[in-house]
Protein backbone atom coordinates (compact mmCIF):
# COMPACT_ATOMS: atom_id res chain seq x y z
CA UNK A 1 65.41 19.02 27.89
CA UNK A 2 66.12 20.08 31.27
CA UNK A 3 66.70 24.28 32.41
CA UNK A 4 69.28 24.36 35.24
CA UNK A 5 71.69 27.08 36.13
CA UNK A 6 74.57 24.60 37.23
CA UNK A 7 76.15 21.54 39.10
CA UNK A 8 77.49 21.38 41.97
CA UNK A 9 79.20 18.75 44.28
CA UNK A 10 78.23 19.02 47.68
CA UNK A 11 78.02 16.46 50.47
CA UNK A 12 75.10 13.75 50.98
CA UNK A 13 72.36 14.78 53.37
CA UNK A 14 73.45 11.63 55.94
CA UNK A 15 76.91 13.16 55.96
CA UNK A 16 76.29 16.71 56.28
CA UNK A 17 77.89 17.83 59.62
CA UNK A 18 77.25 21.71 59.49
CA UNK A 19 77.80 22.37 63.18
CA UNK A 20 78.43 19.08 64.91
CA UNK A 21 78.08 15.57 64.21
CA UNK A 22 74.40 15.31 63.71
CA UNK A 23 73.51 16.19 59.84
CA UNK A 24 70.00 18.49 59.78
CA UNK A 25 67.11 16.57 59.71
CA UNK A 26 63.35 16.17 61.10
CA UNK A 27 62.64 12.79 62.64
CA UNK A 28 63.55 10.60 59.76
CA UNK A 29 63.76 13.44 56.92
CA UNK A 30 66.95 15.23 56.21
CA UNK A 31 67.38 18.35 54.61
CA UNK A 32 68.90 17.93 51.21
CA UNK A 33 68.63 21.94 50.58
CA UNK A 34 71.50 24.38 49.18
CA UNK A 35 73.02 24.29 52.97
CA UNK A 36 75.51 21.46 52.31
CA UNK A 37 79.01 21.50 52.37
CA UNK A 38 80.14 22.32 48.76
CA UNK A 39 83.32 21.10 46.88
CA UNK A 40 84.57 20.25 50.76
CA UNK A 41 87.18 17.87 50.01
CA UNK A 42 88.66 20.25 47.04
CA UNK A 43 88.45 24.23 48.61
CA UNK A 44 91.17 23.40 51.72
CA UNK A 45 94.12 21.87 49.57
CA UNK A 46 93.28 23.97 46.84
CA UNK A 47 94.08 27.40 49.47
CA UNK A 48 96.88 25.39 50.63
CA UNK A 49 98.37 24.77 47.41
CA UNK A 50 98.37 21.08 47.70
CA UNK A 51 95.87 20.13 44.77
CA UNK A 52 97.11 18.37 42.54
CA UNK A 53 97.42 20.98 39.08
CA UNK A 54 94.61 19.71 36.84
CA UNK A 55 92.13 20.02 39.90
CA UNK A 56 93.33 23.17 41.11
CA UNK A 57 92.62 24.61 37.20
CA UNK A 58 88.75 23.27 37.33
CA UNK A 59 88.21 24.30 40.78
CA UNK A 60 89.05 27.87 40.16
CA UNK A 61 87.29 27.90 36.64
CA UNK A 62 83.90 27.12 39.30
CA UNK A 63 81.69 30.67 39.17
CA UNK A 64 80.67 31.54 42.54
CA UNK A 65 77.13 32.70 42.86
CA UNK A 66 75.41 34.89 45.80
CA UNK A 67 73.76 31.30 46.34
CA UNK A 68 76.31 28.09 45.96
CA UNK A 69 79.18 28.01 43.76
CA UNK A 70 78.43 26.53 40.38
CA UNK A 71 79.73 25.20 37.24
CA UNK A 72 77.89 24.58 34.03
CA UNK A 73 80.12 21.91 32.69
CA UNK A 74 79.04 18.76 33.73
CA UNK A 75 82.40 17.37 33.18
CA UNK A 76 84.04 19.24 35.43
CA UNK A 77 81.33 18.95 37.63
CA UNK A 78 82.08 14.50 37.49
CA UNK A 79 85.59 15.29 37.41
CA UNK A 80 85.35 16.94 41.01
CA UNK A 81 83.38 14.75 42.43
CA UNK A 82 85.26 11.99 41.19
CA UNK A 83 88.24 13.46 43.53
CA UNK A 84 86.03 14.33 46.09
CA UNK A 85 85.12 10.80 46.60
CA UNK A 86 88.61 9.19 46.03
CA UNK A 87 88.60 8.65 50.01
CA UNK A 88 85.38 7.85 50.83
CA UNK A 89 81.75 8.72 49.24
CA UNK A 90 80.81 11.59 50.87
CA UNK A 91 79.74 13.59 48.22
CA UNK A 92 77.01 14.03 45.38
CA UNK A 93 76.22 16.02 42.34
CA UNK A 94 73.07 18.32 42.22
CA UNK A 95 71.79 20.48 39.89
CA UNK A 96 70.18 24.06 40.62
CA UNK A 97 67.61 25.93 39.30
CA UNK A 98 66.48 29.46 40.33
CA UNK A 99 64.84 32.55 38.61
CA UNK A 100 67.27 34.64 40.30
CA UNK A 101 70.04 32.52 39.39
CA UNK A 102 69.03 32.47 35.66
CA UNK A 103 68.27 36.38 35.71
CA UNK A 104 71.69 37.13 36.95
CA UNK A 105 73.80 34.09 35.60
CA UNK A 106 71.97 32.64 33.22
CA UNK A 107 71.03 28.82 32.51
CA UNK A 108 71.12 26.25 29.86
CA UNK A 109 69.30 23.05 28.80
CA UNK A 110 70.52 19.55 29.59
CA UNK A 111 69.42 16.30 27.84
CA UNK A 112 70.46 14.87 30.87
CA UNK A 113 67.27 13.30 33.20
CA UNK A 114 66.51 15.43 36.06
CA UNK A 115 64.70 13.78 39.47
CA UNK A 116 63.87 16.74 41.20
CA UNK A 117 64.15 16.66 44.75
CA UNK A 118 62.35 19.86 45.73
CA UNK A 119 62.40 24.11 46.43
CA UNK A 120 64.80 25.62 49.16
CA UNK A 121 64.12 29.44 50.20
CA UNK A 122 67.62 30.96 49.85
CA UNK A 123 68.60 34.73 50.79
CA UNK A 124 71.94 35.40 48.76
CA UNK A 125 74.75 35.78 51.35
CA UNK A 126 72.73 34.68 54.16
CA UNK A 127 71.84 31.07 53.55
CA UNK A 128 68.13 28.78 52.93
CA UNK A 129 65.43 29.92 55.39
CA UNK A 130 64.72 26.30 55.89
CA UNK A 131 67.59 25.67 57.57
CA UNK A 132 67.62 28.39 59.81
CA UNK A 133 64.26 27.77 60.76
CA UNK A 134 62.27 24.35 60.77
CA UNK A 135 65.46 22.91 61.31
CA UNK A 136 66.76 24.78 63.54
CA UNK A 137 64.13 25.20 65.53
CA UNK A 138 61.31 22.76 64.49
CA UNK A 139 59.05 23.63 67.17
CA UNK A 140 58.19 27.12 66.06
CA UNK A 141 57.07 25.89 62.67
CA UNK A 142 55.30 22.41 63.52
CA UNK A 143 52.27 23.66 61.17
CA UNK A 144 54.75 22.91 58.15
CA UNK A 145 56.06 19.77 58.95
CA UNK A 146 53.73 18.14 57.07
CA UNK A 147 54.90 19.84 53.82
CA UNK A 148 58.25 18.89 53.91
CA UNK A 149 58.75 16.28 51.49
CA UNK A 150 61.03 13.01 51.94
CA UNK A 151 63.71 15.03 51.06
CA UNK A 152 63.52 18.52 53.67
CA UNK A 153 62.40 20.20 51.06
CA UNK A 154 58.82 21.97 49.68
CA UNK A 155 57.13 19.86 46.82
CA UNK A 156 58.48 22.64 43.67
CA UNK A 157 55.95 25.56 43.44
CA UNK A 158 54.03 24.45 46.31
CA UNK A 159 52.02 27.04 48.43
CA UNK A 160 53.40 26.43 51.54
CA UNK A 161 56.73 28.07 50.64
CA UNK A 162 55.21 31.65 50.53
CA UNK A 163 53.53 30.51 53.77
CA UNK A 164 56.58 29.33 55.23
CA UNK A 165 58.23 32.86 54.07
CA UNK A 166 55.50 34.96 56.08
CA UNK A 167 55.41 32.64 58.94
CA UNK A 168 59.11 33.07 59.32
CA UNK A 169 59.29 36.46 59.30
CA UNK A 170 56.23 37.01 61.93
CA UNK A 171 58.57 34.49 64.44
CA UNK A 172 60.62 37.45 63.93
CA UNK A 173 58.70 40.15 64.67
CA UNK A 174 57.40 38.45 67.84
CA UNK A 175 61.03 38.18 68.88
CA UNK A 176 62.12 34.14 68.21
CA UNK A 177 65.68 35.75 67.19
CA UNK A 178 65.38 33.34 63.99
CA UNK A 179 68.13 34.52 61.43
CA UNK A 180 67.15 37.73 59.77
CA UNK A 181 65.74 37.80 56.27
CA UNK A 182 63.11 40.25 56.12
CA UNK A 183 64.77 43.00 55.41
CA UNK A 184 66.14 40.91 52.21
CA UNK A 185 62.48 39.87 51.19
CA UNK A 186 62.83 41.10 47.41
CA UNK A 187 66.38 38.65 47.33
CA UNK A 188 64.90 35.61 48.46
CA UNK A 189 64.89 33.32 45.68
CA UNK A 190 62.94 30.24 45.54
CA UNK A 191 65.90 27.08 44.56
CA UNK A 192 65.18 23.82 42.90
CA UNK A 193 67.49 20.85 43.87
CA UNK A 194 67.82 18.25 41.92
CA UNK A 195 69.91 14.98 41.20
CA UNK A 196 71.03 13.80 37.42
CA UNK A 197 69.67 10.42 37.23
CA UNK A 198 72.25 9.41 34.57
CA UNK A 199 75.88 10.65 35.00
């Protein structure tokens, strides 16, 4: 049995077009962190009231977290995506895990088979400290290149994320006018990303 917080659907690394048309990634290696487009396809119609009813219901029974918006049902969770991709396969379903998350919302165990893809730094509110650093500006943190796995992420309780965390915040001090997490150093929370292998 697996301990995650929640599913969510959020978009495919490859198709993840934060800012322009060129998804986050590092030479080859995109970032497959808690920085994707969530529930995309379902959050405009549903404001615009043109969801259909029985997708408007589950998307406002999703809990939103100081982190990503979540559900714990994995039906729901298939049902939404199942929309979400009606068009065109855009989207995926992840599971999170996070000590903060499960201190402040809880968790549960799922028989379901977890691949986990890796650890995002996340400041609630704020967004992952991976993305607005090595990816957004790779050449101030070339020393951790190496530890990024295949997926953009740190290898799950690896060393180099408390590295990462201090090296970030001295590009700060020396003036690299990197987004600002230092004064939220006791609300970073260390995320685990992962993909159901069977759903």
């Amino acid at each position: 049995m697996e301990r995650i917080c929640g599913f969510a659907v959020v978009r495919r690394a490859k198709c993840n077009f934060l800012d322009d048309l060129t998804p986050p990634r590092i030479g080859g290696v995109y970032y497959h962190g808690v920085k994707r487009q969530s529930w995309s396809e379902l959050r405009e119609p549903y404001y615009e009231e043109t969801l259909p009813v029985h997708y408007s219901k589950l998307f406002r029974s999703l809990e939103l977290t100081n982190v990503i918006t979540l559900t714990q049902e994995l039906e729901i969770a298939q049902d939404l995506l199942f929309f979400s991709n009606k068009d065109e396969p855009l989207n995926e379903l992840i599971t999170i895990y996070s000590k903060g998350l499960e201190r402040t919302r809880g968790s549960l165990r799922t028989a379901l088979k977890i691949k986990w893809l890796g650890e995002d730094v996340v400041c609630g509110g704020i967004g992952s400290m991976l993305m607005e650093g090595i990816f957004t500006k790779p050449y101030l943190f070339s020393d951790f290149t190496n530890y990024l796995n295949q997926y953009g992420l740190f290898d799950i309780n690896s060393s180099a994320t408390d590295l990462y965390v201090v090296h970030y915040n001295e590009l700060n001090k020396q003036g690299h006018n990197l987004e600002i997490f230092s004064d939220r150093i006791h609300s970073l929370d260390k995320v685990w990303i992962g993909v159901p292998e069977a759903t």
